[in-house]
Protein backbone atom coordinates (compact mmCIF):
# COMPACT_ATOMS: atom_id res chain seq x y z
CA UNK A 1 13.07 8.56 -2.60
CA UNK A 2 10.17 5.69 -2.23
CA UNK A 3 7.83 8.22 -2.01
CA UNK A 4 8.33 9.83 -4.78
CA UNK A 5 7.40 6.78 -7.07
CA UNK A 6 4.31 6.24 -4.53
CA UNK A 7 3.05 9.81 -5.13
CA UNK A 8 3.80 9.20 -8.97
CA UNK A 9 1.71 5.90 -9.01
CA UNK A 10 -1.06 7.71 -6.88
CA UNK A 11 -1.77 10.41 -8.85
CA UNK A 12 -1.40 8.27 -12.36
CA UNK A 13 2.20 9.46 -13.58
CA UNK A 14 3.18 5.48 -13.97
CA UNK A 15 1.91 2.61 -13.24
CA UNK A 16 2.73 0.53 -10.00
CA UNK A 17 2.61 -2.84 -9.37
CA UNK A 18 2.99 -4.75 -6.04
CA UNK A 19 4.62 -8.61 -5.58
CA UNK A 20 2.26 -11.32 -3.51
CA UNK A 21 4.95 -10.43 -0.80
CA UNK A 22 5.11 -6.86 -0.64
CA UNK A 23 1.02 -7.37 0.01
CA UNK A 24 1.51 -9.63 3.35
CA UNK A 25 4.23 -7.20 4.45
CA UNK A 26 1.97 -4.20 4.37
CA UNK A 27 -0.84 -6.55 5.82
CA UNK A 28 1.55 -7.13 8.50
CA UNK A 29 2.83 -3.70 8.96
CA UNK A 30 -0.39 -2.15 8.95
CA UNK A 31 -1.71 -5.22 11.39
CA UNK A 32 0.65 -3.86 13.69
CA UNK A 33 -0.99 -0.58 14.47
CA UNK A 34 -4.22 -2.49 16.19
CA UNK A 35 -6.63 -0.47 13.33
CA UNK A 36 -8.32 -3.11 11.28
CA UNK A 37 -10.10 -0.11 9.26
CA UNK A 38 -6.67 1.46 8.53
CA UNK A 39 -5.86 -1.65 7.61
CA UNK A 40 -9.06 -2.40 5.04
CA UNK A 41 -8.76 1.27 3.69
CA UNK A 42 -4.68 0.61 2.66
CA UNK A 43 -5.78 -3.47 1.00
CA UNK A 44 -9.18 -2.10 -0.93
CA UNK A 45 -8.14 -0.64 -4.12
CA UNK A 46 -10.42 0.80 -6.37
């Protein structure tokens, strides 16, 4: 499943990378739930 390669790029098994347009879907995704702070917590990476 998804997650599974989530989890993996989480905790540093592989590396991940995102598309320009897998960013604005999760923007809009996350937009949808009315928390901006969700929102700024799942966009910062650090």
């Amino acid at each position: 499943m998804s997650i599974n390669l989530f989890d993996a790029v989480v905790s540093k098994e592989i590396d991940g990378y995102l598309c320009a347009t897998t960013l604005t879907t999760i923007d809009y995704l996350v937009a949808k739930l009315q928390d901006k702070q969700l929102l700024l917590d799942v966009l910062i990476v650090t």
